[in-house]
PDB file of N, CA and C in Angstrom:
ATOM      1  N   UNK A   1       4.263 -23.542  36.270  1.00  0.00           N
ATOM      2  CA  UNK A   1       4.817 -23.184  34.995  1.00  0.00           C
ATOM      3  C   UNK A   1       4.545 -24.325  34.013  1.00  0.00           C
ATOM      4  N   UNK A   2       3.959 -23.885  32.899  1.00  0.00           N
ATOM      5  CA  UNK A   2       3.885 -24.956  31.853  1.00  0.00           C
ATOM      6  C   UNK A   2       4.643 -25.101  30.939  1.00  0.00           C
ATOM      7  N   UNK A   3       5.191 -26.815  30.529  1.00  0.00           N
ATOM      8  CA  UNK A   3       5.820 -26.960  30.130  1.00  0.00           C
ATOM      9  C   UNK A   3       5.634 -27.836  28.760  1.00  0.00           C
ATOM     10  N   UNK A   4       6.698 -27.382  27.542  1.00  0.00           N
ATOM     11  CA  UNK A   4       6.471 -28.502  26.406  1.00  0.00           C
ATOM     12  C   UNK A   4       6.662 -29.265  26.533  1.00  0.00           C
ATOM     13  N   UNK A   5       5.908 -30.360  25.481  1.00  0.00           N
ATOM     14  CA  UNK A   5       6.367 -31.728  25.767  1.00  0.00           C
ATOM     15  C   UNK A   5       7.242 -31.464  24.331  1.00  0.00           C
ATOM     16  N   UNK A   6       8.232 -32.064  24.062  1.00  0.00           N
ATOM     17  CA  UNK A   6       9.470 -31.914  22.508  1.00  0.00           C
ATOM     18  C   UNK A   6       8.744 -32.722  21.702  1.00  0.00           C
ATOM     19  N   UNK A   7       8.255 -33.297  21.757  1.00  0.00           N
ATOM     20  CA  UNK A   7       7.339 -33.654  20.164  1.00  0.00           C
ATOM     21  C   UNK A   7       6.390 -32.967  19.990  1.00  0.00           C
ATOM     22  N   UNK A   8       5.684 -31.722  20.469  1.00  0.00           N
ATOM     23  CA  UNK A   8       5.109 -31.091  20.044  1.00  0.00           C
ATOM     24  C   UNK A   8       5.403 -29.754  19.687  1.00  0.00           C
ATOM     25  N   UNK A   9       6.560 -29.157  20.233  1.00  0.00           N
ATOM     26  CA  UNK A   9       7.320 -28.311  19.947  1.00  0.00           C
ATOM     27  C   UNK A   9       7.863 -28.158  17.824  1.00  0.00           C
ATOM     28  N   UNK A  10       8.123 -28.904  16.622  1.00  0.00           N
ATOM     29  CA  UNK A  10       8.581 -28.613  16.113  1.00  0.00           C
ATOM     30  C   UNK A  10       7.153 -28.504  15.163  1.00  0.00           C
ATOM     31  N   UNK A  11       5.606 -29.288  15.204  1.00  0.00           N
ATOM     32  CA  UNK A  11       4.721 -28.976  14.886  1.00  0.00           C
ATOM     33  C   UNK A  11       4.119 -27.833  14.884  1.00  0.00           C
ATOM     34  N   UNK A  12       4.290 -27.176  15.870  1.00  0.00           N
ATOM     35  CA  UNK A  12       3.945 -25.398  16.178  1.00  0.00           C
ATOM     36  C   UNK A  12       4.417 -24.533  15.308  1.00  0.00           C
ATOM     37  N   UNK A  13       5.562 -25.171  15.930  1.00  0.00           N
ATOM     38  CA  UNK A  13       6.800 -24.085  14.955  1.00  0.00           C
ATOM     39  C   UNK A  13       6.618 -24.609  13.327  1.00  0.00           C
ATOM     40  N   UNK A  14       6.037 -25.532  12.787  1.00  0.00           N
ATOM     41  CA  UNK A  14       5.676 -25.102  11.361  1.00  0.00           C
ATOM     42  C   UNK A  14       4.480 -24.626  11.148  1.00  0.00           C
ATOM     43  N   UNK A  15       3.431 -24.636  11.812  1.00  0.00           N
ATOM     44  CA  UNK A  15       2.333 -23.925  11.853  1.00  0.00           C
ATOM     45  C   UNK A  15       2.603 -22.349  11.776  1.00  0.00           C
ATOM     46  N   UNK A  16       3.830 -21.942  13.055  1.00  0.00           N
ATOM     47  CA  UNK A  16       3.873 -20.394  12.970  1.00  0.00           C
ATOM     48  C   UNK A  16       4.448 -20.617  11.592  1.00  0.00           C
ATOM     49  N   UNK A  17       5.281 -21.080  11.308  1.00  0.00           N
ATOM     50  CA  UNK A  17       6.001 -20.695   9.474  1.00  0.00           C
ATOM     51  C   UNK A  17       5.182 -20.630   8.449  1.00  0.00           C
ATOM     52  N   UNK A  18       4.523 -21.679   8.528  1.00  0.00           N
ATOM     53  CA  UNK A  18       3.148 -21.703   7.721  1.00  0.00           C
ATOM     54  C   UNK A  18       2.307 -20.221   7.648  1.00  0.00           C
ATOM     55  N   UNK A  19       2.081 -19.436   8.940  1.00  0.00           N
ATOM     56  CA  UNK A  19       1.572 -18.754   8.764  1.00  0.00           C
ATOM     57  C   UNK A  19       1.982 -17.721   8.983  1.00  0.00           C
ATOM     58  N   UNK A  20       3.376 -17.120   8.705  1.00  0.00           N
ATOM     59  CA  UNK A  20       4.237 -16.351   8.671  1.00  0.00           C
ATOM     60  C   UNK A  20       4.034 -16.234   6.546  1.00  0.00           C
ATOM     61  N   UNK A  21       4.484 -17.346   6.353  1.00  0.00           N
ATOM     62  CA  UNK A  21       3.893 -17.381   4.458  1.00  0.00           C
ATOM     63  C   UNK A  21       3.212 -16.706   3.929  1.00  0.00           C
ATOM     64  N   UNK A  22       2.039 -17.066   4.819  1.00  0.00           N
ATOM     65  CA  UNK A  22       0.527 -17.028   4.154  1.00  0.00           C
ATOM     66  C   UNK A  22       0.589 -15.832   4.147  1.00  0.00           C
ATOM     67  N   UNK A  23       1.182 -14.639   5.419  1.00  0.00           N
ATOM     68  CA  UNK A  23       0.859 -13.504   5.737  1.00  0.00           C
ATOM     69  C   UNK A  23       1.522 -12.730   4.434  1.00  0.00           C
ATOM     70  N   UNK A  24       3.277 -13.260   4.520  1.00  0.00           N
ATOM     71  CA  UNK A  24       4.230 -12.725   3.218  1.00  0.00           C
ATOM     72  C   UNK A  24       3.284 -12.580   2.204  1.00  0.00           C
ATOM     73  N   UNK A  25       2.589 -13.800   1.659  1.00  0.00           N
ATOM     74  CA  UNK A  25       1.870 -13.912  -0.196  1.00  0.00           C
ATOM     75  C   UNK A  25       1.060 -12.731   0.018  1.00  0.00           C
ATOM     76  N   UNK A  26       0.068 -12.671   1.196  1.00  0.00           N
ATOM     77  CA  UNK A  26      -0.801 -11.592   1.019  1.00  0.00           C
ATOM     78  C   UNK A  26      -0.380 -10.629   0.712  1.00  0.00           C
ATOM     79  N   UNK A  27       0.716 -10.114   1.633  1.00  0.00           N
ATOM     80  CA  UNK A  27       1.743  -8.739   1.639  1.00  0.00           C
ATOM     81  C   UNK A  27       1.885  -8.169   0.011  1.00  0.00           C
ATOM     82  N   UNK A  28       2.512  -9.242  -0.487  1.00  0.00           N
ATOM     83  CA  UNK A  28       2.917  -9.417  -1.508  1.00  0.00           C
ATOM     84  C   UNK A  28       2.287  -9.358  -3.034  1.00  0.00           C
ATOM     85  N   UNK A  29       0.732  -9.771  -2.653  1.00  0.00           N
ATOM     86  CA  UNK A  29      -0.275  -9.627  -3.221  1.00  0.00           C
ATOM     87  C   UNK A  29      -0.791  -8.023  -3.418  1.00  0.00           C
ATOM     88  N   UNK A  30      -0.663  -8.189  -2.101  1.00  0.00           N
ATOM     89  CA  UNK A  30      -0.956  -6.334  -1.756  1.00  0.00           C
ATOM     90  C   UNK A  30      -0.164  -5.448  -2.535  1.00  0.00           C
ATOM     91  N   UNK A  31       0.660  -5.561  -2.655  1.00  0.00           N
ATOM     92  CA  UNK A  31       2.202  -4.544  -2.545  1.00  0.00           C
ATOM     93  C   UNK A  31       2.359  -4.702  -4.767  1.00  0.00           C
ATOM     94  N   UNK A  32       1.590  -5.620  -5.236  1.00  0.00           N
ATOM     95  CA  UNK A  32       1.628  -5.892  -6.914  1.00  0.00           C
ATOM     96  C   UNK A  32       0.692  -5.176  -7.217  1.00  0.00           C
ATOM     97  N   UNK A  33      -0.695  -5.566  -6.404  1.00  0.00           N
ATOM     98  CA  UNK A  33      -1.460  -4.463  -7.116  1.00  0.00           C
ATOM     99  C   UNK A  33      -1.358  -3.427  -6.814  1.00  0.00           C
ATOM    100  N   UNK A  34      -0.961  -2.736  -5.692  1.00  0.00           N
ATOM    101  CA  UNK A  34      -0.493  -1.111  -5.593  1.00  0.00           C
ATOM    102  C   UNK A  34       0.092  -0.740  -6.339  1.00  0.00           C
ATOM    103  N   UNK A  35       1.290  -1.705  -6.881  1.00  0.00           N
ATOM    104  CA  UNK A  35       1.791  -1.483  -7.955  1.00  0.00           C
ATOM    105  C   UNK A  35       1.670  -0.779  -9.420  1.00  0.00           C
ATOM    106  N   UNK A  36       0.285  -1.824  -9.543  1.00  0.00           N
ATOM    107  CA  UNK A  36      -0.279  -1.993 -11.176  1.00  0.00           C
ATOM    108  C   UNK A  36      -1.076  -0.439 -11.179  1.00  0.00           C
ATOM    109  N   UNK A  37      -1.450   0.107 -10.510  1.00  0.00           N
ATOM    110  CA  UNK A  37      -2.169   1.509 -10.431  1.00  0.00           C
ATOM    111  C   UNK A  37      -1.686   2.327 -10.104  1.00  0.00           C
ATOM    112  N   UNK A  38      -0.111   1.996  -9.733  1.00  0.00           N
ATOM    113  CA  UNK A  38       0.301   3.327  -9.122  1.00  0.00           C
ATOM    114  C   UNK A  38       0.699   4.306 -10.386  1.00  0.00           C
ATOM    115  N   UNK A  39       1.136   4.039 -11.725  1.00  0.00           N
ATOM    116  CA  UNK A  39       1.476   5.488 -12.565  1.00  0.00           C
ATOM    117  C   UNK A  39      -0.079   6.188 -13.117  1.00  0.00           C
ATOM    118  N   UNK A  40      -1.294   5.391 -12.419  1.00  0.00           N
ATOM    119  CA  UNK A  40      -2.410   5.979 -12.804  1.00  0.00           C
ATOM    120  C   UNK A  40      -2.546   7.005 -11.553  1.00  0.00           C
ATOM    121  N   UNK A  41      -2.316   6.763  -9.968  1.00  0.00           N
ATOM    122  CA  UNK A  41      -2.017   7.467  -9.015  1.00  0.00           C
ATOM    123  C   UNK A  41      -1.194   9.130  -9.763  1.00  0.00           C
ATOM    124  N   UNK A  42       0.053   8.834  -9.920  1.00  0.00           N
ATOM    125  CA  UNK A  42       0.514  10.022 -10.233  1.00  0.00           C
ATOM    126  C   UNK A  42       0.278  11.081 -11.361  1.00  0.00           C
ATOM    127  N   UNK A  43      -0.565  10.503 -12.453  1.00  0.00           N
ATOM    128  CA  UNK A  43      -0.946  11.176 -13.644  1.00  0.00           C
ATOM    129  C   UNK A  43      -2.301  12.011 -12.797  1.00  0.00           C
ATOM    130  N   UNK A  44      -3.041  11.300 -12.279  1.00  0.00           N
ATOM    131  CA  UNK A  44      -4.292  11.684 -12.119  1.00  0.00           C
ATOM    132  C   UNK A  44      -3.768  13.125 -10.506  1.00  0.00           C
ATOM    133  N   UNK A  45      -2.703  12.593 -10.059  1.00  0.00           N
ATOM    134  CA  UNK A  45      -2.202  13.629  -8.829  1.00  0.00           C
ATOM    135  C   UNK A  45      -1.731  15.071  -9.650  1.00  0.00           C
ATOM    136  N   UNK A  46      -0.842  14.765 -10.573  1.00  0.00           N
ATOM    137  CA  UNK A  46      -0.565  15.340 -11.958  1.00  0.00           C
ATOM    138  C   UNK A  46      -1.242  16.745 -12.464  1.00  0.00           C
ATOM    139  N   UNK A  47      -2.259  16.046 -13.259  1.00  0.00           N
ATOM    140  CA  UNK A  47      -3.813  16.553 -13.694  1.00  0.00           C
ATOM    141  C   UNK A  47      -4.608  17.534 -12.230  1.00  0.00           C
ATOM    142  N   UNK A  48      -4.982  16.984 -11.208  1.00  0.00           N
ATOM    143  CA  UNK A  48      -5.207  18.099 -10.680  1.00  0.00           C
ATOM    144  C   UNK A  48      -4.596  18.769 -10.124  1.00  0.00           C
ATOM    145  N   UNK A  49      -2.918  19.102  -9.625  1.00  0.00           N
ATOM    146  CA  UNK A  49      -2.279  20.112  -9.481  1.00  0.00           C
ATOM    147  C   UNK A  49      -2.624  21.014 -10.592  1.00  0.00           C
ATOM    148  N   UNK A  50      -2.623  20.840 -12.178  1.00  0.00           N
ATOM    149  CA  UNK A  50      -2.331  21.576 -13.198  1.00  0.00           C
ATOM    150  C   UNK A  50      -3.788  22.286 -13.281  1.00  0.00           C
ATOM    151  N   UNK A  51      -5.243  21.691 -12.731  1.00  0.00           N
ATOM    152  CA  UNK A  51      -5.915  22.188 -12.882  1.00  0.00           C
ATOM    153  C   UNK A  51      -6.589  23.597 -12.034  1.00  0.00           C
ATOM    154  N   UNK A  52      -5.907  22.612 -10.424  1.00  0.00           N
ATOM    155  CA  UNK A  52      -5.884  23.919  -9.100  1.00  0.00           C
ATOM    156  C   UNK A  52      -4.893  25.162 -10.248  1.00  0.00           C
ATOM    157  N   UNK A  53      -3.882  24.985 -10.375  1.00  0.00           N
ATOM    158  CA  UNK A  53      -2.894  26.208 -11.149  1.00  0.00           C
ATOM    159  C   UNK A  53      -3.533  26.480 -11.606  1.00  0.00           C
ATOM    160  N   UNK A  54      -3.919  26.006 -12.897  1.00  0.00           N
ATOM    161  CA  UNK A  54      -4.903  26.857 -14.013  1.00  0.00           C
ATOM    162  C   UNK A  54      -6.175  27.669 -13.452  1.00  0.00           C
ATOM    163  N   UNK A  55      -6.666  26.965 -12.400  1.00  0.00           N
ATOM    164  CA  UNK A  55      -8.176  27.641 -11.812  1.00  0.00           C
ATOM    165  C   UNK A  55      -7.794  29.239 -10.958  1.00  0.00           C
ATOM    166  N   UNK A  56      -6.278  29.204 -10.166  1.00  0.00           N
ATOM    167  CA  UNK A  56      -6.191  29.935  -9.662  1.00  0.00           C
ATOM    168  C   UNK A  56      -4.882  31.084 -10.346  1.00  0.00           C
ATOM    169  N   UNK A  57      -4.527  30.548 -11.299  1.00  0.00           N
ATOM    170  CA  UNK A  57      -4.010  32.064 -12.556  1.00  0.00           C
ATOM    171  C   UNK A  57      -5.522  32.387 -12.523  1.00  0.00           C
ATOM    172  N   UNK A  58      -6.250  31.927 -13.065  1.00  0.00           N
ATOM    173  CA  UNK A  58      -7.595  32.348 -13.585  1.00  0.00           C
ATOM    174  C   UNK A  58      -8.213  33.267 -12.680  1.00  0.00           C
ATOM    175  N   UNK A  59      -8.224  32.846 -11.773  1.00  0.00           N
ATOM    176  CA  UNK A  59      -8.869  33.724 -10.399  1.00  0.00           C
ATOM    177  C   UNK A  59      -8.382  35.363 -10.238  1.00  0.00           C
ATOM    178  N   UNK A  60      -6.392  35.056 -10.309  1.00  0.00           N
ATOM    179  CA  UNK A  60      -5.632  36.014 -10.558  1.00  0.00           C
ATOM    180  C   UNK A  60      -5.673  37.328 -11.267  1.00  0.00           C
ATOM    181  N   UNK A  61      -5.837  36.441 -12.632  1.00  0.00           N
ATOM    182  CA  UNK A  61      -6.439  37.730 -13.812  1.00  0.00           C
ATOM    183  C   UNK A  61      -7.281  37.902 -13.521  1.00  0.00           C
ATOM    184  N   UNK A  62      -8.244  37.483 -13.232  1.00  0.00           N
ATOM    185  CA  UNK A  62      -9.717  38.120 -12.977  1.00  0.00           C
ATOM    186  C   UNK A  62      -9.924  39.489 -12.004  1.00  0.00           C
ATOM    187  N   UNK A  63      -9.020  39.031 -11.049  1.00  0.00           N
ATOM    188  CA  UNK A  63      -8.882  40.236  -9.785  1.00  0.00           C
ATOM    189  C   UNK A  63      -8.010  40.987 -10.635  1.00  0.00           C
ATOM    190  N   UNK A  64      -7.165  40.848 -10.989  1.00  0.00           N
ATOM    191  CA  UNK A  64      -6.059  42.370 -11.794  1.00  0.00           C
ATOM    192  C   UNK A  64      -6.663  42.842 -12.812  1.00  0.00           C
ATOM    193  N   UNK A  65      -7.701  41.889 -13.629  1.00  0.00           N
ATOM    194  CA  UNK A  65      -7.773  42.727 -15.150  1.00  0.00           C
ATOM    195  C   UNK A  65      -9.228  42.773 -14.707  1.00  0.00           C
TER     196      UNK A  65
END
């Protein structure tokens, strides 16, 4: 079984913190710009519901009239 030696034990453990951070900023990075585009997401989701509708009234009348 291997064992720590205690002075190397609290060096690790800021390394994992360190890169516990790094991971957060990215996250975080990630999660702003999803952000910044997301009311362009829903306009544009928006727009083609209204256009499927419109295409398929259209279809509608076409078959009845």
């Amino acid at each position: 079984m291997a064992t720590i030696v205690p002075d190397q034990e609290p060096a690790l453990n800021l390394r994992e913190q360190i890169a516990r951070i790094d991971k957060m900023q990215a996250e975080i990075t990630q999660i702003k710009l999803n952000a910044k585009f997301e009311p362009w997401r829903v306009y544009l989701a928006a727009v083609a519901s209204a256009v499927a509708l419109f295409g398929a009234a259209a279809a509608f009348l076409k078959l009845i009239g």
